[in-house]
N, C-alpha and C. Protein backbone atom coordinates (compact mmCIF):
# COMPACT_ATOMS: atom_id res chain seq x y z
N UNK A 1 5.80 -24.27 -8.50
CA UNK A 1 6.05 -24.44 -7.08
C UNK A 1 6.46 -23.11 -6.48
N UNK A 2 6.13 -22.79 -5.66
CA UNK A 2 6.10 -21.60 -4.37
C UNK A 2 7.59 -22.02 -3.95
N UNK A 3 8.07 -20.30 -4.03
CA UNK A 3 9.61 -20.12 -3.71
C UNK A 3 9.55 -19.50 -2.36
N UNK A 4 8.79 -19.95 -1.75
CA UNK A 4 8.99 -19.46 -0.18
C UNK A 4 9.18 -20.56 0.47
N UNK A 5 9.95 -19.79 2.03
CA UNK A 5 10.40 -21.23 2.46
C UNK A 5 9.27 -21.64 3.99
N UNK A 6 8.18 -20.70 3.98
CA UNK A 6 7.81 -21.09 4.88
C UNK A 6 6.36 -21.39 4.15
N UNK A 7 6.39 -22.41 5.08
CA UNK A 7 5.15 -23.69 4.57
C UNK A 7 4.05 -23.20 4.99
N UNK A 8 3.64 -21.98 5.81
CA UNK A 8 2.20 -21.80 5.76
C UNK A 8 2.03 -20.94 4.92
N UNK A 9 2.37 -20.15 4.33
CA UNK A 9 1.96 -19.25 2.86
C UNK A 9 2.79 -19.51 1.53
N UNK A 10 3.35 -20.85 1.64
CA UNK A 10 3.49 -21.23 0.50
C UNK A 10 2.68 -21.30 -0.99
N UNK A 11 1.37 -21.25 -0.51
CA UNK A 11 -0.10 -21.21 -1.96
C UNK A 11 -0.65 -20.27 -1.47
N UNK A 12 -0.09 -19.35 -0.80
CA UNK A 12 -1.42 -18.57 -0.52
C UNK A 12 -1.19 -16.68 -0.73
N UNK A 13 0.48 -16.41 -0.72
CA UNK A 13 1.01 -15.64 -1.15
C UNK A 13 1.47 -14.84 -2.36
N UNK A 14 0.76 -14.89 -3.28
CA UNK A 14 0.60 -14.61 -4.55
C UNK A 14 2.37 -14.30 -5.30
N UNK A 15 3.19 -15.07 -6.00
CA UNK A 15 4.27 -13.72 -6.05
C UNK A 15 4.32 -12.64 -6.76
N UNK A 16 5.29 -11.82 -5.97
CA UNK A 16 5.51 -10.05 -6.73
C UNK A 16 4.11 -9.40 -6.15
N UNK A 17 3.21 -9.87 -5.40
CA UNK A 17 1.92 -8.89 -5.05
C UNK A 17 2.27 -8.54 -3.45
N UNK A 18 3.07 -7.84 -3.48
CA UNK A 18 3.28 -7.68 -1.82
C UNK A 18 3.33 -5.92 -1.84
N UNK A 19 3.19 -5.39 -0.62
CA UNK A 19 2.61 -4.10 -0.76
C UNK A 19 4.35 -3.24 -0.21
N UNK A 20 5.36 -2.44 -0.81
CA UNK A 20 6.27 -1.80 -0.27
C UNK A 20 5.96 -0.69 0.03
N UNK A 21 6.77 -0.83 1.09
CA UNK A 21 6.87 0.91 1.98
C UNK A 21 7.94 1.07 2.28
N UNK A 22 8.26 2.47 2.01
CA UNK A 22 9.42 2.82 2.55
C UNK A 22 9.02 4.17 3.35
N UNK A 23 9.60 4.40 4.11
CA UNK A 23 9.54 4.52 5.49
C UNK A 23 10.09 6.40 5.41
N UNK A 24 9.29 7.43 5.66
CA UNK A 24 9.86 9.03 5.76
C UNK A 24 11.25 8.45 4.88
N UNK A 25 10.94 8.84 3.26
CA UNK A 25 11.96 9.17 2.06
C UNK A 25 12.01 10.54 2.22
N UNK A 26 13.00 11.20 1.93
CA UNK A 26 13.54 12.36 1.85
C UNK A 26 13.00 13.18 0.81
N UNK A 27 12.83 14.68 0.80
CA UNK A 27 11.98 15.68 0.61
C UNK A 27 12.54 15.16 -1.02
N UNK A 28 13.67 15.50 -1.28
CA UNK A 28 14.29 14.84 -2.59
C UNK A 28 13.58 13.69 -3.40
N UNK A 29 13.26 12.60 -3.00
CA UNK A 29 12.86 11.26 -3.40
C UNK A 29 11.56 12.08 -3.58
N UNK A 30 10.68 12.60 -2.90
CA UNK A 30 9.24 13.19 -2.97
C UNK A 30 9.38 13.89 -4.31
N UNK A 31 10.22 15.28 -4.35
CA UNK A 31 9.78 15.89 -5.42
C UNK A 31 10.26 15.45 -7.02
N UNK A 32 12.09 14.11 -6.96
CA UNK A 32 11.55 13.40 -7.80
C UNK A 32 10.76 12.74 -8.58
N UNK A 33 10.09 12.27 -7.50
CA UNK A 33 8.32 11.96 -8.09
C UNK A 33 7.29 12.38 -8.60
N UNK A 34 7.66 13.95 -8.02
CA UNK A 34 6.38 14.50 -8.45
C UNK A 34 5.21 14.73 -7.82
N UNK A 35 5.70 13.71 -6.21
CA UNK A 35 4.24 13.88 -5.56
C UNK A 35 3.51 14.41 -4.99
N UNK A 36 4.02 15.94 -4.91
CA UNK A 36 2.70 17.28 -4.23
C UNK A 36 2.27 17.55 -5.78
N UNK A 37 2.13 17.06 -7.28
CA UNK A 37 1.63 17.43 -8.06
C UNK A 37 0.28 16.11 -8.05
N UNK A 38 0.56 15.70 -7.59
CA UNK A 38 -0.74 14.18 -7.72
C UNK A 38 -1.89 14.20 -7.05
N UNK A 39 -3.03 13.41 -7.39
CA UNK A 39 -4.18 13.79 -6.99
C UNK A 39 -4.40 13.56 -5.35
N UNK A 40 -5.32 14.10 -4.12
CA UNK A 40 -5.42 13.92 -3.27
C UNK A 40 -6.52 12.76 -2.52
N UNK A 41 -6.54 12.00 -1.94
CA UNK A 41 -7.74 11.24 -1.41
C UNK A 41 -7.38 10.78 -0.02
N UNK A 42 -8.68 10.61 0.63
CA UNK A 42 -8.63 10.59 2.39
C UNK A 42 -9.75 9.54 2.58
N UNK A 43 -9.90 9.15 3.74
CA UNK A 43 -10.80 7.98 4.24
C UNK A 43 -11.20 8.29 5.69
N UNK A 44 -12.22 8.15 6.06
CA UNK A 44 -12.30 8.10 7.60
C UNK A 44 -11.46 6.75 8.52
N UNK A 45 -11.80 6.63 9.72
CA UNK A 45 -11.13 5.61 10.03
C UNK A 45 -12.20 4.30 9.89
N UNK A 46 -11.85 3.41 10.10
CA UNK A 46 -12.54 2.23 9.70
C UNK A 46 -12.06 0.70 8.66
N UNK A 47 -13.01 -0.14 8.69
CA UNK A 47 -12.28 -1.22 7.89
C UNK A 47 -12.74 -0.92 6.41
N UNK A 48 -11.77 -0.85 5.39
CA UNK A 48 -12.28 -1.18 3.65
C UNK A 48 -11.44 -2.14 2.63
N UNK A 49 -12.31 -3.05 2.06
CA UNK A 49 -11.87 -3.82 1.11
C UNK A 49 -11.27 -3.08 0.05
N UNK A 50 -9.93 -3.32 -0.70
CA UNK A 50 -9.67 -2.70 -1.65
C UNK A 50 -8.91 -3.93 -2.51
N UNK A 51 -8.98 -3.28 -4.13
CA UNK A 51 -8.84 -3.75 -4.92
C UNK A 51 -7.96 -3.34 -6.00
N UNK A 52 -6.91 -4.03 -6.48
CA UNK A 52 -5.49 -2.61 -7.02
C UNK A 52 -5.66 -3.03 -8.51
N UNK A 53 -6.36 -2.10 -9.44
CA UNK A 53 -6.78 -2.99 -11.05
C UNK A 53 -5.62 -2.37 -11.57
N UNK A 54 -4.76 -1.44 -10.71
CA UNK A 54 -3.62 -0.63 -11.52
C UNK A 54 -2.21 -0.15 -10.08
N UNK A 55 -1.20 -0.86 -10.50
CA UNK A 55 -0.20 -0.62 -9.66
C UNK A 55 -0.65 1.24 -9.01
N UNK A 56 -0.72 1.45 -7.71
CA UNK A 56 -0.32 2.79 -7.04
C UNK A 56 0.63 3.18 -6.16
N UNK A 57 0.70 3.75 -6.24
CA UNK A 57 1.81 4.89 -5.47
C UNK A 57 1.58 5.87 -5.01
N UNK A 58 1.85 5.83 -3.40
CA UNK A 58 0.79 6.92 -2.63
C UNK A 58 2.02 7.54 -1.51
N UNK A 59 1.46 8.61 -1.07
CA UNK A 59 2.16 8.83 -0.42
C UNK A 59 1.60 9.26 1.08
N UNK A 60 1.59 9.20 2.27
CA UNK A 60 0.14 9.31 3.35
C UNK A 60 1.12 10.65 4.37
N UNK A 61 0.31 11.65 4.35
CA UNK A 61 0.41 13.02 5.02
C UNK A 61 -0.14 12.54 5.87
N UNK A 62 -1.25 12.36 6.29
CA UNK A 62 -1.62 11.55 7.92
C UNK A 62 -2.41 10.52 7.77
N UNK A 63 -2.78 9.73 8.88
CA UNK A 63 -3.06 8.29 8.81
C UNK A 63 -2.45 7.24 9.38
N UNK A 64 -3.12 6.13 9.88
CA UNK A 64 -2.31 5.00 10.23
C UNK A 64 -3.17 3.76 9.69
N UNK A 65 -2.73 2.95 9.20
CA UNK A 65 -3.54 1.62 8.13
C UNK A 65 -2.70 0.67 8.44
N UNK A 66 -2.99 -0.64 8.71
CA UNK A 66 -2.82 -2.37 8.57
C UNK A 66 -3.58 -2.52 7.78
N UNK A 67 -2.70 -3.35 6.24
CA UNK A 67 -3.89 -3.95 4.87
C UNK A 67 -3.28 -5.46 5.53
N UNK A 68 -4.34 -6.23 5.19
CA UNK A 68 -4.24 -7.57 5.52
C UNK A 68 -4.00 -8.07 4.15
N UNK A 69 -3.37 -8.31 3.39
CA UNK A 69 -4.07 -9.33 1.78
C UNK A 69 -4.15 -10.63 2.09
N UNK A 70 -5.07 -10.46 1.02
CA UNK A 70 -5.93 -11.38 0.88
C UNK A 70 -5.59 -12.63 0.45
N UNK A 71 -5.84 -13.94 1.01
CA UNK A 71 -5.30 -14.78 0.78
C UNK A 71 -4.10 -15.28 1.86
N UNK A 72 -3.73 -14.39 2.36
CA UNK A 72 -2.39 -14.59 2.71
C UNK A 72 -2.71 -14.20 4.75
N UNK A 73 -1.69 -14.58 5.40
CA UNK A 73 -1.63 -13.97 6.86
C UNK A 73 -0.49 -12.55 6.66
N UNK A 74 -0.28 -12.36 5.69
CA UNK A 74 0.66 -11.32 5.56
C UNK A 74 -0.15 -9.66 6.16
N UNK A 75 0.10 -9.57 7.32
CA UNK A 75 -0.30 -7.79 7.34
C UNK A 75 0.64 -6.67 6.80
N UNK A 76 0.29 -5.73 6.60
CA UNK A 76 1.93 -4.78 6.46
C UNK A 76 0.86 -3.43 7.06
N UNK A 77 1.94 -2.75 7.94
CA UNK A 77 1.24 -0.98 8.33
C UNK A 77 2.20 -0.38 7.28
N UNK A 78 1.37 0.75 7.46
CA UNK A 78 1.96 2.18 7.26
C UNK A 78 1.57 3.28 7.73
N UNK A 79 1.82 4.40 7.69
CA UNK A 79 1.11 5.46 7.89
C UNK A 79 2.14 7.16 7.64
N UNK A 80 1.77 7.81 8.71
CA UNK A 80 2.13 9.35 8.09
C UNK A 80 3.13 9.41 7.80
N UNK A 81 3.85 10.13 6.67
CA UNK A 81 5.22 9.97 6.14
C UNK A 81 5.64 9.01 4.92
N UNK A 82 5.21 8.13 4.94
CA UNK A 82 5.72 6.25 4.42
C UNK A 82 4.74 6.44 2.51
N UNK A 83 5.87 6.21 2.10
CA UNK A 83 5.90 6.30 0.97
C UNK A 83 5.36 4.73 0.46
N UNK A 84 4.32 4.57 0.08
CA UNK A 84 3.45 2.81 -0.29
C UNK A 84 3.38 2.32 -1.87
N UNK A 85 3.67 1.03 -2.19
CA UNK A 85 3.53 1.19 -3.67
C UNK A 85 2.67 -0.55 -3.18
N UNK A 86 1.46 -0.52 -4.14
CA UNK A 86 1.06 -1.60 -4.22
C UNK A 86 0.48 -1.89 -5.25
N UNK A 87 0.74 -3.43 -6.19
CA UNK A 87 1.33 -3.82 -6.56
C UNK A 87 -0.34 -3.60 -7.90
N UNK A 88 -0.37 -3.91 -8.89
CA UNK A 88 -1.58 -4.00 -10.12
C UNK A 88 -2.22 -5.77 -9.08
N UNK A 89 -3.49 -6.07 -9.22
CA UNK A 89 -4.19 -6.89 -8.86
C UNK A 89 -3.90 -7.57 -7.42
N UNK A 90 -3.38 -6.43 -6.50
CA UNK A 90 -3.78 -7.09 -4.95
C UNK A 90 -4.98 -6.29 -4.53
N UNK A 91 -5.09 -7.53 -4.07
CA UNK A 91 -6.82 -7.38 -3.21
C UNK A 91 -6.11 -7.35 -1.80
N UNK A 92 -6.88 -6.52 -1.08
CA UNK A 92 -6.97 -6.50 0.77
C UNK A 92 -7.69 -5.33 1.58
N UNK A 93 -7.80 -5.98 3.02
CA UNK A 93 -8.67 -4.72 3.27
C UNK A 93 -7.88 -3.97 4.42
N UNK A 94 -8.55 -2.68 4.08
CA UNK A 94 -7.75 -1.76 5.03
C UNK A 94 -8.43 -1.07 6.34
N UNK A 95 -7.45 -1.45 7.44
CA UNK A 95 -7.86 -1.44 8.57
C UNK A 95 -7.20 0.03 9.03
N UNK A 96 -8.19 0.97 8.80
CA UNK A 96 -7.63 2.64 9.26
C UNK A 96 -7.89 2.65 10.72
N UNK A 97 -6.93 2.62 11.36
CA UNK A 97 -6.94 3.31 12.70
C UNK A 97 -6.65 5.02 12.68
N UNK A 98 -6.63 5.50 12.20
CA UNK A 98 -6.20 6.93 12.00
C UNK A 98 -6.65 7.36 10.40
N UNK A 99 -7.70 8.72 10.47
CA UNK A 99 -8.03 9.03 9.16
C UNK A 99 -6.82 9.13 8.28
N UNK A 100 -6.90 8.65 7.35
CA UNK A 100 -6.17 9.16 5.83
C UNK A 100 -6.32 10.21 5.30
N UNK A 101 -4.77 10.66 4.46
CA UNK A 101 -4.75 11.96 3.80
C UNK A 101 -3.74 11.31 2.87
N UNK A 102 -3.91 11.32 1.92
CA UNK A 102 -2.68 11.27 1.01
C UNK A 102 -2.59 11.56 -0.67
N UNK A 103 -1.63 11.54 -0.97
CA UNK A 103 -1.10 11.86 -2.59
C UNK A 103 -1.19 10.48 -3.12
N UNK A 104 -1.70 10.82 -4.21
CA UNK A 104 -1.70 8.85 -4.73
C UNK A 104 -1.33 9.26 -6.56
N UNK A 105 -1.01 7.97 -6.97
CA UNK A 105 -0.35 8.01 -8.48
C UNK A 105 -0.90 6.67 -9.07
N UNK A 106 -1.90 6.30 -10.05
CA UNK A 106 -1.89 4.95 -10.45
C UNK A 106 -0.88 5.02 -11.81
N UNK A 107 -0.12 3.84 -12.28
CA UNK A 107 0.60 3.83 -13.04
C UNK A 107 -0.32 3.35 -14.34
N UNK A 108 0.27 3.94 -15.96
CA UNK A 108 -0.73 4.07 -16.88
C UNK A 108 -1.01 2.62 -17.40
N UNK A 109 0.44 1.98 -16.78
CA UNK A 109 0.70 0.35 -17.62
C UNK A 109 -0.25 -0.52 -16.77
């Protein structure tokens, strides 16, 4: 049984597959990470289906995105600054209003 309390995404919200952001983390939290050492990737603007076969961790230098997942009415934005981790096996598509630039990390597990 679905531990949410609202009844329209009760079956439809997968749990633990939800996409976090946190919001301009401090230069600190960045180079903890490691993340001007990680690989780079960009997108034009536009809509794309994506598919997460491996938890990532990105970090977006410019850009603005609404992922819808799938299944669910759940949207979440992000964009320049905002530190994103989403999750191993969410599916959704991404709605770029603003080209992408960012640092990304898939995790090995």
């Amino acid at each position: 049984m679905a531990s949410s309390s609202n009844p329209d995404t009760m079956d439809t919200d997968p749990p633990g597959l939800s996409i976090a952001v946190e919001r301009n983390p401090p230069e600190s939290r960045l180079a903890q990470l490691g993340v001007r050492s990680w690989p780079k990737w960009g997108c034009p603007t536009g809509k794309f289906p994506v598919k997460f076969d491996a938890r990532q961790t990105c970090y977006l230098l410019k850009g603005k995105v609404t992922a819808h997942i799938k299944g669910s009415t759940e949207r979440v934005e992000f964009g320049a600054g905002d530190l994103v981790v989403f999750p191993k096996g969410l599916s959704c598509t991404w709605d770029v209003a603003a080209a992408v630039d960012k640092y990304y990390k898939f995790d090995s597990s």
